[in-house]
Protein backbone atom coordinates (compact mmCIF):
# COMPACT_ATOMS: atom_id res chain seq x y z
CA UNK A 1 0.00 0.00 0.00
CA UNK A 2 1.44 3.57 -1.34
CA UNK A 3 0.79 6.73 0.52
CA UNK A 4 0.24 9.92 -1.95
CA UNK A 5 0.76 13.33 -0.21
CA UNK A 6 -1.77 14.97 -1.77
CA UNK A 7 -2.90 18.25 0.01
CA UNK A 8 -1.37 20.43 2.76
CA UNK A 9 -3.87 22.23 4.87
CA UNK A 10 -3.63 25.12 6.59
CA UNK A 11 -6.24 26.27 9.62
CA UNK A 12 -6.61 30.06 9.06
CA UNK A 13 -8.76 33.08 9.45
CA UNK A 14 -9.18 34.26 5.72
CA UNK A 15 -8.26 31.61 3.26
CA UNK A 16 -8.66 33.60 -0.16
CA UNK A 17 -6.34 36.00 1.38
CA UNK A 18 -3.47 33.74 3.18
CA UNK A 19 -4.06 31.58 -0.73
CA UNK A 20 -3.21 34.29 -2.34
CA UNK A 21 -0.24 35.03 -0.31
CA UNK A 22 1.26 31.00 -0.62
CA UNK A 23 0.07 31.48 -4.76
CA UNK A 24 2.33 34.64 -4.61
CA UNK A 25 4.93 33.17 -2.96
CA UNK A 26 5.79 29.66 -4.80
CA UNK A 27 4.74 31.12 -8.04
CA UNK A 28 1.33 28.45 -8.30
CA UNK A 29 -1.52 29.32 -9.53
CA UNK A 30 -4.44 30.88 -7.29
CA UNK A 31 -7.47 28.39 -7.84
CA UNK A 32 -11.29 29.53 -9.07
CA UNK A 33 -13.82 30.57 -6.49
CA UNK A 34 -11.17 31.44 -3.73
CA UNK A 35 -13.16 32.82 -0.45
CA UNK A 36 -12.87 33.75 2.94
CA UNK A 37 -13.88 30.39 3.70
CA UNK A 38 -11.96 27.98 1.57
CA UNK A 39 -9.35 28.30 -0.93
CA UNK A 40 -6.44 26.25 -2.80
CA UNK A 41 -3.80 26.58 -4.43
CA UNK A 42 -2.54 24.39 -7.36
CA UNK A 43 -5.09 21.92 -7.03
CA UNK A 44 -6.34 22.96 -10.31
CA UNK A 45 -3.31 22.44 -12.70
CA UNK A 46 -3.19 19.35 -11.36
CA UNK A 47 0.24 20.27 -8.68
CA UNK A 48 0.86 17.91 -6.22
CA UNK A 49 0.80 18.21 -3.26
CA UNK A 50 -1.94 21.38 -3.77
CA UNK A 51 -2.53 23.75 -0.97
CA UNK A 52 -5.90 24.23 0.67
CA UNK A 53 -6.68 26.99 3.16
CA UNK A 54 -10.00 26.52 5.01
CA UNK A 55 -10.94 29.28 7.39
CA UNK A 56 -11.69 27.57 11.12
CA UNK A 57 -13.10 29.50 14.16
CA UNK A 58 -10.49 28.15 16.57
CA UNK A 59 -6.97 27.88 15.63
CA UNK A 60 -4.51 25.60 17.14
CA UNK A 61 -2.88 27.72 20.12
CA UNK A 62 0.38 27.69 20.44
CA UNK A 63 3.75 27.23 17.87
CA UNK A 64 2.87 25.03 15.08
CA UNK A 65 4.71 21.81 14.93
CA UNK A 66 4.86 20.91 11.30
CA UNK A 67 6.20 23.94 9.24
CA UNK A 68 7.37 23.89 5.35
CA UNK A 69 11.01 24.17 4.31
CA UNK A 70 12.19 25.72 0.98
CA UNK A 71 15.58 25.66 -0.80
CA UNK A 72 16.38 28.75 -3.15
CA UNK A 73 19.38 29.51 -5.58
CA UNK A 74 19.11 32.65 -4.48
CA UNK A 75 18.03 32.20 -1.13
CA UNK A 76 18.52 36.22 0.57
CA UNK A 77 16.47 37.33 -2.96
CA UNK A 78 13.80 34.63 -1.84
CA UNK A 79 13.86 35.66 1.45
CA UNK A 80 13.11 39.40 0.56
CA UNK A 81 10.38 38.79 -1.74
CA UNK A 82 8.39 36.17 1.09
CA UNK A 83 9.06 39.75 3.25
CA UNK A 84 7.71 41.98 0.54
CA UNK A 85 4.18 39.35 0.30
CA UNK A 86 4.14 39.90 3.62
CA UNK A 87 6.00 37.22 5.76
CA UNK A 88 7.76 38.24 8.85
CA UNK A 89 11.20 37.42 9.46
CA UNK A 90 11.34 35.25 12.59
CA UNK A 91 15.13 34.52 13.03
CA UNK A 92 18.65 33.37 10.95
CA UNK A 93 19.91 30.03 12.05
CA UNK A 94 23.11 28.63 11.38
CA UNK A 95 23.17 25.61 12.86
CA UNK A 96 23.65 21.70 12.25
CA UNK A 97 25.90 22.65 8.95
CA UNK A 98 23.27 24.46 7.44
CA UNK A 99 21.91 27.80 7.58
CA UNK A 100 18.37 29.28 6.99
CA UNK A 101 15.82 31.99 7.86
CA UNK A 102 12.40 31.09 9.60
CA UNK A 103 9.61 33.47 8.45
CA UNK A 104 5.90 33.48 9.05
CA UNK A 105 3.13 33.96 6.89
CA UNK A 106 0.12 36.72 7.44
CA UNK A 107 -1.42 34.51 9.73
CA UNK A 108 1.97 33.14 11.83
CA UNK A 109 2.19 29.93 10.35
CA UNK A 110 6.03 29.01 9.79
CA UNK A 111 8.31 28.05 6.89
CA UNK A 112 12.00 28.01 6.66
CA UNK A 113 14.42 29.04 3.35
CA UNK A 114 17.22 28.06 3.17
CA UNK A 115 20.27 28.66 0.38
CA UNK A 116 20.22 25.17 -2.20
């Protein structure tokens, strides 16, 4: 029996908005009918694994344990533009023989980039 990953979900207050943001950010596109309630991202074109947003009244206090990490060529230029969508720089780690920046999105959800 094969496991697919086929969505990743966020919790959030506005998904059309917070969509648009991830759409922004990896350069996917924004799918039809985006709302406050639910959006995706992706899912669409057919990208795998697609994004969904879907807006809950109760988010899960406290740091989120599952976060998304990115490798760019260009990683300070990637890093600039997540800033310039809107992301918050958290911290720069250099650490383990690796270095990276952690960043949140609109709604404080983490991600990491690192240099590839």
């Amino acid at each position: 029996m094969t496991l697919t990953l086929e969505h990743v979900v966020f919790d959030c207050d506005d998904a059309g908005r917070l969509a648009g943001f991830w759409s922004e950010l990896l350069e996917r596109p924004l799918d039809a009918d985006a709302s406050p309630e639910f959006a995706s991202v992706g899912m669409g074109a057919g990208l795998a694994p697609a994004l969904m947003f879907i807006q809950v009244p109760d988010k899960t206090p406290g740091k989120n344990v599952i976060h998304l990490d990115f490798k760019a060529d260009d990683a300070r230029a990637s890093i600039d533009r997540a800033i310039g969508l809107g992301a918050k720089r958290i911290g720069d780690f250099d650490e383990y023989g690796a270095q990276w920046t952690t960043l949140a999105d609109p709604e404080g959800n983490l991600f990491d980039i690192a240099a590839g």
